[in-house]
N, C-alpha and C. Protein backbone atom coordinates (compact mmCIF):
# COMPACT_ATOMS: atom_id res chain seq x y z
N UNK A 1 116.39 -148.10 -101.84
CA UNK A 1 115.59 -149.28 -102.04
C UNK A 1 116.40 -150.56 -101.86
N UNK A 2 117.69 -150.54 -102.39
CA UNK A 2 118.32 -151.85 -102.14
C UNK A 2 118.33 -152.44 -100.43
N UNK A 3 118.62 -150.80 -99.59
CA UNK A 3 118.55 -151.87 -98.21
C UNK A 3 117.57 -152.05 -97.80
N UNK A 4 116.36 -151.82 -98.39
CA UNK A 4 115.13 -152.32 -97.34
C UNK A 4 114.99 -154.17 -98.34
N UNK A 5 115.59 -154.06 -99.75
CA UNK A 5 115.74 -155.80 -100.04
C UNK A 5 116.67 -156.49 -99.38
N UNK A 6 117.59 -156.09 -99.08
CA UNK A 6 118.71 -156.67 -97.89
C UNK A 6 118.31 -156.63 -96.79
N UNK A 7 117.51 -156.24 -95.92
CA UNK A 7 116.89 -156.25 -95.24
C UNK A 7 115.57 -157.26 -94.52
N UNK A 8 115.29 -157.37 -96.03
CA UNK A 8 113.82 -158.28 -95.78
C UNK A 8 114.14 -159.29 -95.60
N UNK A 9 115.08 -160.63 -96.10
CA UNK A 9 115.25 -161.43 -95.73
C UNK A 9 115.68 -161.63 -94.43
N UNK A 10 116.28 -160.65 -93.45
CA UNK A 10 116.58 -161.46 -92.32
C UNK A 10 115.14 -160.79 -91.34
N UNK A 11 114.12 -159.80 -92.01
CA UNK A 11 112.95 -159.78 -91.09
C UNK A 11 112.37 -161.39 -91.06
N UNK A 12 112.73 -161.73 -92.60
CA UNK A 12 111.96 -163.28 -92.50
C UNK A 12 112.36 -164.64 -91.58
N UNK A 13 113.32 -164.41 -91.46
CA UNK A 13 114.13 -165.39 -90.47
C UNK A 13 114.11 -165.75 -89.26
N UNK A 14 113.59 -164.54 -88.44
CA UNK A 14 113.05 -165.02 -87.09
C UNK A 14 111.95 -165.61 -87.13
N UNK A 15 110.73 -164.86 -88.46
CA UNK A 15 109.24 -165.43 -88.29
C UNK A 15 109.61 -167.14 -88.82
N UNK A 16 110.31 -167.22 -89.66
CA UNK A 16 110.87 -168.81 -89.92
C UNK A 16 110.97 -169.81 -88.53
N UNK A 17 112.13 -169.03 -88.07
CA UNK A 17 112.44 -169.73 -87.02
C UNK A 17 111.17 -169.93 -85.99
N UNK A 18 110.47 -168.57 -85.80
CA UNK A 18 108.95 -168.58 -84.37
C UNK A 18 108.17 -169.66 -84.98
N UNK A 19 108.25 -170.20 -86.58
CA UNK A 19 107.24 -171.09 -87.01
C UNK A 19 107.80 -172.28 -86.65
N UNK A 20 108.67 -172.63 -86.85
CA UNK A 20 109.35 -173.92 -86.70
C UNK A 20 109.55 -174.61 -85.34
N UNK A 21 109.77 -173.35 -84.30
CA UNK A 21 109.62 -174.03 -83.02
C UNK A 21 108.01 -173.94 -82.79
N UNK A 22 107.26 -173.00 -83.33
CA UNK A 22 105.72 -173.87 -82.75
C UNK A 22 105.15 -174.55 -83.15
N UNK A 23 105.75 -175.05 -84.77
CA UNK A 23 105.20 -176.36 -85.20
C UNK A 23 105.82 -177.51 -84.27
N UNK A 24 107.27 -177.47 -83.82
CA UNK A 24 107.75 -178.68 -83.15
C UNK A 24 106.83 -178.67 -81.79
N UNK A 25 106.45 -177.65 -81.36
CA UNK A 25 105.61 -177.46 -80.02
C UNK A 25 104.54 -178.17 -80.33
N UNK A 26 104.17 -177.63 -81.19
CA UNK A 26 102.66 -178.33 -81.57
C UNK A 26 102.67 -179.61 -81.79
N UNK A 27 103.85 -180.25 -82.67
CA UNK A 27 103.81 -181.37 -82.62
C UNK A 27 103.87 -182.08 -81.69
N UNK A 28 104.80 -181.81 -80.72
CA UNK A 28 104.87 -182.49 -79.15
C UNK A 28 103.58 -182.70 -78.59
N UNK A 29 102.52 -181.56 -78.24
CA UNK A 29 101.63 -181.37 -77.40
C UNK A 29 100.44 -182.42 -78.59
N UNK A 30 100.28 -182.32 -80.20
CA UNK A 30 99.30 -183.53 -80.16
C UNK A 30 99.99 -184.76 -80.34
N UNK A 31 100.89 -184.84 -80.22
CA UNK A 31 101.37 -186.29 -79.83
C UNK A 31 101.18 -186.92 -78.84
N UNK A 32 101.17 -185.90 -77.95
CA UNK A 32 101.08 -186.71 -76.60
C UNK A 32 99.34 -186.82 -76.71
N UNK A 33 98.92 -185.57 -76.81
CA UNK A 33 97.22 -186.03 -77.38
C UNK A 33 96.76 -187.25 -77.98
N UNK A 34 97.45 -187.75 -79.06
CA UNK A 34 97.40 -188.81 -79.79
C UNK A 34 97.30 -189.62 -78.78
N UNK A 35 98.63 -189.89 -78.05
CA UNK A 35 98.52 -191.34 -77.28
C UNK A 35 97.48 -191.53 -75.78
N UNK A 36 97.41 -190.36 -75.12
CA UNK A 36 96.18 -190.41 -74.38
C UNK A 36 95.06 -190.57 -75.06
N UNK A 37 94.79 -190.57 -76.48
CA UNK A 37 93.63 -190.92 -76.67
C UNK A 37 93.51 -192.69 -77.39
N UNK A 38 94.48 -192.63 -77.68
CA UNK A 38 94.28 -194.39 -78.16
C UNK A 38 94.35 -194.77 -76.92
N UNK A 39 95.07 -194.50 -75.55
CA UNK A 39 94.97 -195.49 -74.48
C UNK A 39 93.46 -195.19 -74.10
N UNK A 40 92.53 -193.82 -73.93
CA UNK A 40 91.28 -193.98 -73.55
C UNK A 40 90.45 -194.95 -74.56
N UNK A 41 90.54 -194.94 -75.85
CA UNK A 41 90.03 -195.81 -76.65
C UNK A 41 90.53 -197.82 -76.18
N UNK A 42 91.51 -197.57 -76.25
CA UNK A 42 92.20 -199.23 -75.58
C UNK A 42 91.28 -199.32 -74.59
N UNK A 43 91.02 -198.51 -73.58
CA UNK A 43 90.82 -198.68 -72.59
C UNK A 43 89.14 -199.03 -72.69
N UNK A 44 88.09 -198.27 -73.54
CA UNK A 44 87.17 -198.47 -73.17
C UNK A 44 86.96 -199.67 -74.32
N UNK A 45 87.34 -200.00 -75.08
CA UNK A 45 87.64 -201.65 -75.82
C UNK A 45 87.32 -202.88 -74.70
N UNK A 46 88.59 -202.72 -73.82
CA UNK A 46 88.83 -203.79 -73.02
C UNK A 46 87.35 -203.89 -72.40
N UNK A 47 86.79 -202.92 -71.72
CA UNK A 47 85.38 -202.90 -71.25
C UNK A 47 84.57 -203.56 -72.07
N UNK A 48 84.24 -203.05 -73.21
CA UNK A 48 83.46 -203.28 -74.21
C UNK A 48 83.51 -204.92 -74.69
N UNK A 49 84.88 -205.28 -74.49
CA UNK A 49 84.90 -206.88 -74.77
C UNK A 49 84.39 -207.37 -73.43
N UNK A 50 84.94 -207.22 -72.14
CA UNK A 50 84.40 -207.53 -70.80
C UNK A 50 83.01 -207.61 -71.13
N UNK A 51 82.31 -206.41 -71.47
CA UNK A 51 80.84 -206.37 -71.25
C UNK A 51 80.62 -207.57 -71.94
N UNK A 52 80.65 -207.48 -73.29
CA UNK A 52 80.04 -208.55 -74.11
C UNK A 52 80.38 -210.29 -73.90
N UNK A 53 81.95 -210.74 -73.04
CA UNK A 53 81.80 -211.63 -72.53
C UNK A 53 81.59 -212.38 -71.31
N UNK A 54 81.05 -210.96 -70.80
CA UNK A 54 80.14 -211.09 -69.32
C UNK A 54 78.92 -211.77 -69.75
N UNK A 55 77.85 -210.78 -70.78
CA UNK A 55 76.38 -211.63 -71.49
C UNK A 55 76.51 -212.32 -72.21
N UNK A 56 77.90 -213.09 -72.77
CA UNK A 56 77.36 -214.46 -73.20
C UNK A 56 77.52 -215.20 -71.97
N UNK A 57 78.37 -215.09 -71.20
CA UNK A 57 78.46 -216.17 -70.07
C UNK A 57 77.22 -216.43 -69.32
N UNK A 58 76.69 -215.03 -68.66
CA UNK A 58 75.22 -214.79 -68.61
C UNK A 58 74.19 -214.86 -69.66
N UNK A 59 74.25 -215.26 -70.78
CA UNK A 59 73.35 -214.90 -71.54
C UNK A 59 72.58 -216.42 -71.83
């Protein structure tokens, strides 16, 4: 019994490690998510002000 407790900790250590690089993965991939989406949001803003000081000019 003692070596399967000496044991267990280093089964845990790779799954440690597989977590840690796919949280950093993960973090990368919605980060970059993040910022493509505030620039689509920036982006449809700028419109959205355009529109509205297109119809007062027209309005």
């Amino acid at each position: 019994m003692e070596n399967n407790q000496q044991k267990q900790p280093k089964q845990h250590k790779p799954n440690s490690e597989y977590m840690v690089n796919y949280l950093v993965d993960e973090n990368a991939r919605l980060t970059k998510e993040n910022a493509m989406l505030k620039a689509i949001i920036q982006e449809q803003n700028e419109q959205f002000q355009e529109m509205n000081e297109s119809k007062e000019v027209n309005g």
